[in-house]
Protein backbone atom coordinates (compact mmCIF):
# COMPACT_ATOMS: atom_id res chain seq x y z
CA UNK A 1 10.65 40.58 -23.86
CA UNK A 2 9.68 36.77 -24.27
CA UNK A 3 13.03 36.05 -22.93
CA UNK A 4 12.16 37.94 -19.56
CA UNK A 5 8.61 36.44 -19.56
CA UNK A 6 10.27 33.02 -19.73
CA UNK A 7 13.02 33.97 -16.79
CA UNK A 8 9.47 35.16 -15.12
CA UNK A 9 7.57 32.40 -15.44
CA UNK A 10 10.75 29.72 -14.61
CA UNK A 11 11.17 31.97 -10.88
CA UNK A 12 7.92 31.72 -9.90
CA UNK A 13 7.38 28.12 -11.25
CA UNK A 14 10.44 27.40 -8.81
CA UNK A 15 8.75 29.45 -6.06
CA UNK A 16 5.55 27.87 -6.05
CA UNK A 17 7.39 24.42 -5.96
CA UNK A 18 9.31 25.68 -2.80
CA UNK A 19 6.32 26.78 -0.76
CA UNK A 20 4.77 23.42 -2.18
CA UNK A 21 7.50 21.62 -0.34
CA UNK A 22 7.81 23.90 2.71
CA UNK A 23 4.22 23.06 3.17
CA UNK A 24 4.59 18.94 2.77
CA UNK A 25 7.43 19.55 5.17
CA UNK A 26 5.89 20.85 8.22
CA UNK A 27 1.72 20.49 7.74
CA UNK A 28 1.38 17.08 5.94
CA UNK A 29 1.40 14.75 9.08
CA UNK A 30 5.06 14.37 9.41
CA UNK A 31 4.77 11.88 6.60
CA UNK A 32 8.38 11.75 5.79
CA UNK A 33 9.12 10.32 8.92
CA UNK A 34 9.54 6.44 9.31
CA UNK A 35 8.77 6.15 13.09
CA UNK A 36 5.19 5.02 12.84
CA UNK A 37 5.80 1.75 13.94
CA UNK A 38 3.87 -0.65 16.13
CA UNK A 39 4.60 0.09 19.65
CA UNK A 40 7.01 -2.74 22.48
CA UNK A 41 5.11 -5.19 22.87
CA UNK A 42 2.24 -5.14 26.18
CA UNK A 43 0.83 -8.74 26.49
CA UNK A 44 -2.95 -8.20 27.24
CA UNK A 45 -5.08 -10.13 30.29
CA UNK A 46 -6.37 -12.51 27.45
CA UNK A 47 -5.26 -13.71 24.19
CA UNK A 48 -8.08 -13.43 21.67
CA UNK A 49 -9.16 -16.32 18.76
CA UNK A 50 -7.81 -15.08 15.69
CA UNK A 51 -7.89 -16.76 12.32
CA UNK A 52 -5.46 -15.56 9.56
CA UNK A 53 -6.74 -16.09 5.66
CA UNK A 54 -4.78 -15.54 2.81
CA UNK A 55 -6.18 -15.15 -0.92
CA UNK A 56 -3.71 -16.92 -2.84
CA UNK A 57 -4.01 -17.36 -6.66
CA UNK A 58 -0.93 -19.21 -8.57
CA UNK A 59 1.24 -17.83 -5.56
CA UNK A 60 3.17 -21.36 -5.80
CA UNK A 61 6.46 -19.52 -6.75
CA UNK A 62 6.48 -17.32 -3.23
CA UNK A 63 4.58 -19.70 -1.08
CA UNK A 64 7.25 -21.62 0.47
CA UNK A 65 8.85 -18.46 1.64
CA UNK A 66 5.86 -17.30 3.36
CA UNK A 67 3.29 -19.62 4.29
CA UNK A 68 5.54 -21.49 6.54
CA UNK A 69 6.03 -18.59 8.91
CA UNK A 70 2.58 -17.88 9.62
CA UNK A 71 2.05 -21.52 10.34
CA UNK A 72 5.18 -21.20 12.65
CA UNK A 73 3.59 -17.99 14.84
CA UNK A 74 4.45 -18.11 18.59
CA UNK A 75 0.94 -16.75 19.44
CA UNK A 76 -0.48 -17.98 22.91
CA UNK A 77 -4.05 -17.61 21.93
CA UNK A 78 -5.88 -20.28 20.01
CA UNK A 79 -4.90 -19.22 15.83
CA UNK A 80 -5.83 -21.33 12.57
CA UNK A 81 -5.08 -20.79 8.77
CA UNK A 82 -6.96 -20.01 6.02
CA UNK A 83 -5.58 -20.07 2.67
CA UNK A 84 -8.14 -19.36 -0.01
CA UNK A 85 -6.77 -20.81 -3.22
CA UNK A 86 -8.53 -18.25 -5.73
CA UNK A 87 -8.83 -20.75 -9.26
CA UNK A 88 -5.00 -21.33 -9.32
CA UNK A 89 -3.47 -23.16 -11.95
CA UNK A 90 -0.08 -23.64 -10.84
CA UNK A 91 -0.79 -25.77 -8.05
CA UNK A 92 -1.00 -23.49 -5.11
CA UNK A 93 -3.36 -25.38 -3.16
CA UNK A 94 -1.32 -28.60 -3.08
CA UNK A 95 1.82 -26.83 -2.25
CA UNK A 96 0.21 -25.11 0.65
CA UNK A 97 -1.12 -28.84 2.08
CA UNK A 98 2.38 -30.28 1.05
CA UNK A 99 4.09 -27.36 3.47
CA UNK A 100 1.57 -27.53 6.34
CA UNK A 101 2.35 -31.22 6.38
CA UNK A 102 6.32 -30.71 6.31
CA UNK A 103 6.61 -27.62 8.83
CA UNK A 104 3.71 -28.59 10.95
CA UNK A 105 2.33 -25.66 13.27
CA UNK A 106 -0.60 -23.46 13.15
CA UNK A 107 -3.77 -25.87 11.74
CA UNK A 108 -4.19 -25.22 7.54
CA UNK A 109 -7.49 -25.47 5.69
CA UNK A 110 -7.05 -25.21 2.10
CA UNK A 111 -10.30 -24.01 0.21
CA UNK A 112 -11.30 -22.98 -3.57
CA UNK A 113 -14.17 -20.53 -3.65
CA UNK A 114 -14.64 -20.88 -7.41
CA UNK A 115 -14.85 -17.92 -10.09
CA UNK A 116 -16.21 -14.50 -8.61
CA UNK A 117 -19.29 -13.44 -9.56
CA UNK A 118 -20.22 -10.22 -11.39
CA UNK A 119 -19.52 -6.96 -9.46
CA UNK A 120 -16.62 -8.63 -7.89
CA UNK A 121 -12.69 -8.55 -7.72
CA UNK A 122 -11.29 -11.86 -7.28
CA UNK A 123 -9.71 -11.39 -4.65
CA UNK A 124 -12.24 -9.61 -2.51
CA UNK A 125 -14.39 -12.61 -3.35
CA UNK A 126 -11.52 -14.70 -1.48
CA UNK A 127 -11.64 -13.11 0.97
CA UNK A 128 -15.57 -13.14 1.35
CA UNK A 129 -15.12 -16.83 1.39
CA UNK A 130 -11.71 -17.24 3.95
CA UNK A 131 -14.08 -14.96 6.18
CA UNK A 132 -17.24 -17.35 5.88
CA UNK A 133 -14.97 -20.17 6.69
CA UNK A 134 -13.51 -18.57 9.72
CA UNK A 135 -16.67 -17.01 11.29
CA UNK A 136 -17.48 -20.61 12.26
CA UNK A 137 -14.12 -20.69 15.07
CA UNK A 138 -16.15 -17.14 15.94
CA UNK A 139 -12.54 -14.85 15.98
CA UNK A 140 -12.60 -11.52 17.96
CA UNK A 141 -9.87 -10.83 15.09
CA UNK A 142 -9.04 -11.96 11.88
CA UNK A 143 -5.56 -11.26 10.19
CA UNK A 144 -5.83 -10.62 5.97
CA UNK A 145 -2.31 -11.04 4.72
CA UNK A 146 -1.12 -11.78 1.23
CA UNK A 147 0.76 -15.24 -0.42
CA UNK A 148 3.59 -13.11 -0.59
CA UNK A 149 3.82 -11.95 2.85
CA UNK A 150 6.31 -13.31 5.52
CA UNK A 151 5.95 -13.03 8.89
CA UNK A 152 8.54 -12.95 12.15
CA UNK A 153 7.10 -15.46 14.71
CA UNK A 154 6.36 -12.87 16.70
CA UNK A 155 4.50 -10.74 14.37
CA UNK A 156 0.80 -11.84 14.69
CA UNK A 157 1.68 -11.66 19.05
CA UNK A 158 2.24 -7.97 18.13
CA UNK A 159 -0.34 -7.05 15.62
CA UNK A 160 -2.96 -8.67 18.31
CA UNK A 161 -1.35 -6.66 21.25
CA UNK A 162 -1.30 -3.56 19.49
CA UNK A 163 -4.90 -3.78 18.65
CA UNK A 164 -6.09 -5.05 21.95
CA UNK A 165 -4.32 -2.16 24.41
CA UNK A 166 -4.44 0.53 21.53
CA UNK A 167 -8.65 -0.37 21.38
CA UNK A 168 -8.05 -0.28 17.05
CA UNK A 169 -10.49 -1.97 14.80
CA UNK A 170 -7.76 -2.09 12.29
CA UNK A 171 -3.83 -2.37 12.76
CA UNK A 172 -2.61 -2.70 9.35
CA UNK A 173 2.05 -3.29 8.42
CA UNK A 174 2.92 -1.33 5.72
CA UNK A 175 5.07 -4.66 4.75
CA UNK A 176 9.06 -3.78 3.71
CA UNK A 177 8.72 -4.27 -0.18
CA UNK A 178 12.13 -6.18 -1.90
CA UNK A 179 14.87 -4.05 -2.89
CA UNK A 180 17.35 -5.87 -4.48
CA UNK A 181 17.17 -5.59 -8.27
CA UNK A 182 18.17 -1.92 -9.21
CA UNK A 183 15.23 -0.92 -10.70
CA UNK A 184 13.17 -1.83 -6.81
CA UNK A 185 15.87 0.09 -5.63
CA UNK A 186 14.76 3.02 -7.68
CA UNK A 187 11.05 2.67 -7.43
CA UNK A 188 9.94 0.37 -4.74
CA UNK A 189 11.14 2.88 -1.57
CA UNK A 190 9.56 5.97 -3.55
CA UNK A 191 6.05 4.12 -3.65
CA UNK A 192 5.83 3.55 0.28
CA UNK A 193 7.00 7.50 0.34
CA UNK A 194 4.61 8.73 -2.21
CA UNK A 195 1.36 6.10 -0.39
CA UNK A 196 2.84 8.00 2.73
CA UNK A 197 2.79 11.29 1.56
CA UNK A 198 -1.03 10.52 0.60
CA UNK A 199 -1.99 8.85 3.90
CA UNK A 200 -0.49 10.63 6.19
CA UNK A 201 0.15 7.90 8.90
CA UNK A 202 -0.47 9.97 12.55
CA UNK A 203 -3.25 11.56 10.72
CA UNK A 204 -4.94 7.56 9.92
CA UNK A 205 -4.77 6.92 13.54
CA UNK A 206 -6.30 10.17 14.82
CA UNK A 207 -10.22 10.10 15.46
CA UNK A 208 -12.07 12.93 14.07
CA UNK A 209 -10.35 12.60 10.95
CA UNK A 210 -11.41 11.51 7.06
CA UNK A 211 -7.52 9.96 6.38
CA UNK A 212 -7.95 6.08 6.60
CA UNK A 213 -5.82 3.63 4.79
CA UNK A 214 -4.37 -0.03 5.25
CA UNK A 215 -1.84 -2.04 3.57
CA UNK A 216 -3.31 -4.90 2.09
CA UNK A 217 -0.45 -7.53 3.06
CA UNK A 218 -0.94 -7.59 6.63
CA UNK A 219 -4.23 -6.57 8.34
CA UNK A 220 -5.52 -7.14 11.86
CA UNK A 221 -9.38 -6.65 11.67
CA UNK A 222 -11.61 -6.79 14.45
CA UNK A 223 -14.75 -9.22 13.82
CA UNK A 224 -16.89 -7.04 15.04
CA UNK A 225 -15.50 -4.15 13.24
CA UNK A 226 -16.01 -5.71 9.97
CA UNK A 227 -19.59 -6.69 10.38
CA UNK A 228 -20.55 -3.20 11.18
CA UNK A 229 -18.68 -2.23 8.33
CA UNK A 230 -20.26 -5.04 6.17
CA UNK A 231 -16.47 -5.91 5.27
CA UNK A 232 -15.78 -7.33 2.44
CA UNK A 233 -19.67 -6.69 0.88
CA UNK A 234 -19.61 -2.84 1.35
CA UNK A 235 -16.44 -3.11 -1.00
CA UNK A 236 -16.63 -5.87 -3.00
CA UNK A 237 -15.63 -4.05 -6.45
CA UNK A 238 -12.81 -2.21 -5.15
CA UNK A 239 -9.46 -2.65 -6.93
CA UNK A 240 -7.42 -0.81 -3.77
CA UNK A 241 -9.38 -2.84 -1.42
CA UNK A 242 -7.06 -2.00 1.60
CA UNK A 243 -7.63 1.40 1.27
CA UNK A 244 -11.44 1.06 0.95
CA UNK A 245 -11.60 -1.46 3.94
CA UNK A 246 -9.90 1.41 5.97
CA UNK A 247 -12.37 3.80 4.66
CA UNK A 248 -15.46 1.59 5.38
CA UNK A 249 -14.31 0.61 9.01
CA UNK A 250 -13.23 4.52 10.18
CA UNK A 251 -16.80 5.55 8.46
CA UNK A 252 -18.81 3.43 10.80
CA UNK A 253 -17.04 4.06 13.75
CA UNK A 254 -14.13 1.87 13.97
CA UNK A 255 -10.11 3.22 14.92
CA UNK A 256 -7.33 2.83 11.88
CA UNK A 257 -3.98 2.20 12.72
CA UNK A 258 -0.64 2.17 9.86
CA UNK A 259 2.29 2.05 10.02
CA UNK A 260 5.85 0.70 8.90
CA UNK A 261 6.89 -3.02 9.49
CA UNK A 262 9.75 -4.57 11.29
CA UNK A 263 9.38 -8.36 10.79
CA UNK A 264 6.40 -8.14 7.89
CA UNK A 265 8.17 -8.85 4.18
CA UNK A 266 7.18 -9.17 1.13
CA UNK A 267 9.26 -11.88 -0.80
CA UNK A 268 7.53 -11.09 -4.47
CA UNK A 269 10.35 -10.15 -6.65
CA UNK A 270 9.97 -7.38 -9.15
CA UNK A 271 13.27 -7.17 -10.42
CA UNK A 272 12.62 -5.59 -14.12
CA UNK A 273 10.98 -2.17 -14.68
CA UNK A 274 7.71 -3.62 -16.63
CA UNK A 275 6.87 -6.06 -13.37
CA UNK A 276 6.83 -2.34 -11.12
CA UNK A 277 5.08 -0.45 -14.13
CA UNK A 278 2.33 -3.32 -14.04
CA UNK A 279 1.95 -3.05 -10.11
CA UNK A 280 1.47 0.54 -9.98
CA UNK A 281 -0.57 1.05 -13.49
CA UNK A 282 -3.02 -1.34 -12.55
CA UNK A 283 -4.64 0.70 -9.97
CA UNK A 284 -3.33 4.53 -10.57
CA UNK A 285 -6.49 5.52 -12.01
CA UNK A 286 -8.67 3.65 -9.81
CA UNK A 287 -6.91 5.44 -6.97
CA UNK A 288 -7.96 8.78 -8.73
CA UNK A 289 -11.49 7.77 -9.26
CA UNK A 290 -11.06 7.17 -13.35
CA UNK A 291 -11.67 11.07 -13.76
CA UNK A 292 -10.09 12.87 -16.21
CA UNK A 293 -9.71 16.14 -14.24
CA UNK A 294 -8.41 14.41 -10.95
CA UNK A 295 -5.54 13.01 -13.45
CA UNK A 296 -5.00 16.19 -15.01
CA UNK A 297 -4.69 17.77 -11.68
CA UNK A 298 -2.26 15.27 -10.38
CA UNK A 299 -0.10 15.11 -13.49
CA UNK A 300 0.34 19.11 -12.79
CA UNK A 301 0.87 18.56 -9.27
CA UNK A 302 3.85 15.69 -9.68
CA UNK A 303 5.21 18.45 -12.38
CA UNK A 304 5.23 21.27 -10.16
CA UNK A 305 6.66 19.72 -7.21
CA UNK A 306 8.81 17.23 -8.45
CA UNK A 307 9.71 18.47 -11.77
CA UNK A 308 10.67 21.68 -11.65
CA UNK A 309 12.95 22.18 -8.74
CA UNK A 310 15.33 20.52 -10.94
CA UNK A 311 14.34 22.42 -14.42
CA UNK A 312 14.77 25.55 -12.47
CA UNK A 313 18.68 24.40 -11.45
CA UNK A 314 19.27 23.15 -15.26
CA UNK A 315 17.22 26.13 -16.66
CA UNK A 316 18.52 29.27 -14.29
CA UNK A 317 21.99 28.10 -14.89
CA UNK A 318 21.55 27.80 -18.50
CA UNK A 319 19.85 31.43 -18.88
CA UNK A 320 21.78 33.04 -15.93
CA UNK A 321 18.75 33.30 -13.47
CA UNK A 322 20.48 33.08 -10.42
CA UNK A 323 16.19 33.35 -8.81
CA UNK A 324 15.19 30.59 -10.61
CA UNK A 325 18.62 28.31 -9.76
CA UNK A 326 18.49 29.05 -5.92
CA UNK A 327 14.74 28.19 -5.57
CA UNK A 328 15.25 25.10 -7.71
CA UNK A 329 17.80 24.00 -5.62
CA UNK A 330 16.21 25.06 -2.44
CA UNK A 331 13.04 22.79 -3.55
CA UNK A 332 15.14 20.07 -4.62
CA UNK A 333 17.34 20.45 -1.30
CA UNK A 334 14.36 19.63 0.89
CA UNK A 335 12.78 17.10 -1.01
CA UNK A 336 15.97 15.22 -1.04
CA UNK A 337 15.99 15.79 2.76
CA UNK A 338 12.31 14.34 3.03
CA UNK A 339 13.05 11.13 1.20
CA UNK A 340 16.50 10.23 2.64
CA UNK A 341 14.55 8.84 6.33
CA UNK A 342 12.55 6.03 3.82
CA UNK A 343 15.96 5.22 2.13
CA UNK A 344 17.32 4.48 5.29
CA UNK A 345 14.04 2.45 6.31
CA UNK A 346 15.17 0.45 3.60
CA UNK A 347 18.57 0.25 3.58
CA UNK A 348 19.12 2.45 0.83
CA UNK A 349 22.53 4.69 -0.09
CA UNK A 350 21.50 8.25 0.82
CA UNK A 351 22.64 9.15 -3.16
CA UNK A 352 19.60 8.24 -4.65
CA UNK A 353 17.41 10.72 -2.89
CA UNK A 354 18.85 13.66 -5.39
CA UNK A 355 16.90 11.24 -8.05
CA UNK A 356 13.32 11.12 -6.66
CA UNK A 357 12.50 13.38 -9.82
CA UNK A 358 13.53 10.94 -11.80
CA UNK A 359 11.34 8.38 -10.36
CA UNK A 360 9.05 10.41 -9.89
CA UNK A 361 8.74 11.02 -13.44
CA UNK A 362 8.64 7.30 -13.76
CA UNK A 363 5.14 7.42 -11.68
CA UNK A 364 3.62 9.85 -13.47
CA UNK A 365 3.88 8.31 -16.91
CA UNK A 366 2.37 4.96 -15.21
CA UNK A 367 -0.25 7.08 -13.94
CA UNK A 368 -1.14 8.70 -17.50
CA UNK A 369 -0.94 4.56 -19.43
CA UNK A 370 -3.46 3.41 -16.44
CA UNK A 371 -5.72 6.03 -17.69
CA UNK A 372 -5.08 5.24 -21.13
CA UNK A 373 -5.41 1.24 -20.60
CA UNK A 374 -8.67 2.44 -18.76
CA UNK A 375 -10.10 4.71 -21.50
CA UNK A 376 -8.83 1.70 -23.66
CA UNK A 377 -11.34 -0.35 -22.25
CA UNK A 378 -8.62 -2.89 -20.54
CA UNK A 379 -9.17 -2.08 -17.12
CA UNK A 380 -7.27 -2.72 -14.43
CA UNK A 381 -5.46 -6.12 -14.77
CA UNK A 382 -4.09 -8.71 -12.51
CA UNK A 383 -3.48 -12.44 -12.44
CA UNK A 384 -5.36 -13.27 -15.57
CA UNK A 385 -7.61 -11.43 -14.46
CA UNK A 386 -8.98 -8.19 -15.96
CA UNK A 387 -11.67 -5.31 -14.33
CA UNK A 388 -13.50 -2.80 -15.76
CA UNK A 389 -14.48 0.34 -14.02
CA UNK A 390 -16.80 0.06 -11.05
CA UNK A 391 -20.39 1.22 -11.13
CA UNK A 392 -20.98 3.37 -7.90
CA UNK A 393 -22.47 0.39 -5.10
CA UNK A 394 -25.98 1.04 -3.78
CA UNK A 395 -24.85 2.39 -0.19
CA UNK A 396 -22.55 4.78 -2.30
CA UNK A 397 -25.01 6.93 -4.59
């Protein structure tokens, strides 16, 4: 009897993980496709003013593979740097003034905001001050990218084209992420799918809908957008700031755009399995709002549809459930299928698809250790620096 119960409960485990992924197939926005991309390029009439800052703190180890190409952008409009060295100590200010000096181009103003006040995150405080600095050029737009970020010389043309004929607030570059080390071959094309498979990206771009996200490390915001918004005040303690500036724009009004990047890199190596655990642990928890049931509900969730198609091949084998074998494998069939378009985005042998569970198992233990580090009373950490959980903001109740 507990033998059949267990037989039972393995088939309809499996069953409930196919429908699961029968569902994220065809009513989740697509969001296994890797077409989302910004469209040819349609010069506008006009080219608009458009400063670019970067929050950079002790970036001096990926600097010189990224600052230079924003200072090289072929953009026909009037364009101007600012690089926002957040209390650096490895001399990332310097090296930025040494490079502008070598490789010439767009102007550089190096600034140092000093230490963030209470109730914010460092580098939303950064920002705050690269956007004071630039609101004296008055910029219809103003590009946030990362220290890390490189750029093609055409990119910021596009980014400003895109926003200008599409009439979006926002057009953020999901930048391509390094793959070379094995373990970012393993985890780093899974965490664009999974953010995907979150944020839909047709449904961010659609007005009349809640779904709004950005990618931090490139970000074309509208001036006007973000004083509406009251961008980056309205946010200032957010530790997934891109997805909260999203939020805060497509609240009061504004149009999201996301999508995938041709020509936006990142060139931050994290080529050991502790450097990717870090990145994502920092802000799992944040992302589901520190509670306790939203974790519990998501550590089912992973289990359900990323665990068990697999148990259920190993299991019904094993027992001789022939139900719970072909469901498994059905499950596991299409979620192979699903992730085998952002392998390819990325260059990736179609052969590690069949081991998303395994990374996906990966993701939800550094899901459960950010809400133990939380609980902990560590907080989310980055850069030296660490942050507690956010009281709710005044406009937020």
């Amino acid at each position: 009897m507990g033998h059949t119960a267990h037989v039972s409960a393995l088939v309809w485990s499996a069953a409930g993980s196919l429908v699961a992924w029968l569902w994220l197939l065809l009513r989740q926005g697509w969001f296994w496709r890797t077409d989302v991309r910004l469209p040819p390029l349609r010069d506008p009439r006009t080219w608009p003013d458009v400063c670019v800052v970067v929050p950079a703190r002790d970036e001096a180890a990926v600097l010189s593979l990224s600052l230079p190409s924003l200072l090289a952008q072929d953009y026909p409009g009037r364009a101007e740097v600012f690089l926002v060295d957040d209390g650096s100590a490895d001399g990332t200010g310097e090296l930025a003034r040494d490079l502008a000096r070598r490789h010439g181009g767009l102007p550089l103003t190096v600034d140092t905001p000093g230490e963030p006040p209470a109730g914010w995150t460092g580098k939303l405080w950064a920002v705050r001050h690269g956007l004071a600095r630039a609101s004296g050029r008055d910029p219809e737009y103003v590009l946030l990218t990362d220290a890390d970020i490189a750029h093609a010389p055409d990119s910021l043309r596009r980014l400003v084209a895109a926003a200008r004929t599409g009439g979006f607030d926002v057009v953020s570059q999901m930048a391509r992420l390094r793959v070379e080390s094995p373990w970012e071959r393993l985890v780093v094309p899974a965490f664009v799918y999974f953010f995907a498979q979150l944020y839909p990206f047709r449904w961010i771009a659609r007005e009349g809908t809640r779904t709004a996200a950005a990618a931090g490390g490139c970000v074309l915001l509208r001036a006007a957008a973000a004083a509406r918004a009251r961008i980056p005040d309205a946010i200032r303690q957010a530790v997934i700031d891109d997805v909260a500036l999203a939020r805060a724009v497509k609240r009061s009004g504004g149009r999201v755009w996301l999508g995938l990047a041709d020509g936006v890199d990142s060139v931050r190596p994290y080529p050991r399995l502790g450097d990717l655990w870090r990145m994502v642990s920092r802000s799992a928890y944040a992302q589901l709002r520190h509670s306790p049931l939203l974790l519990a509900g998501t550590v089912a969730g992973l289990a359900l549809v990323y665990l068990v198609p697999p148990v259920a091949v190993a299991a019904g084998t094993a027992t001789g459930s022939a139900a719970a074998a072909l469901l498994g494998a059905a499950a596991w069939l299409v979620m192979t299928g699903t992730y085998v378009p952002m392998l390819r985005y990325y260059r990736q042998p179609w052969w590690l698809a069949p081991l998303l569970p395994f990374t996906a198992a990966l993701y939800l233990l550094m899901t459960v250790d950010s809400a133990v580090r939380q609980h902990r009373g560590h907080g989310a950490a980055w850069k030296g620096r660490t942050y507690a959980r956010p009281e709710p903001l005044p406009d937020e109740g």
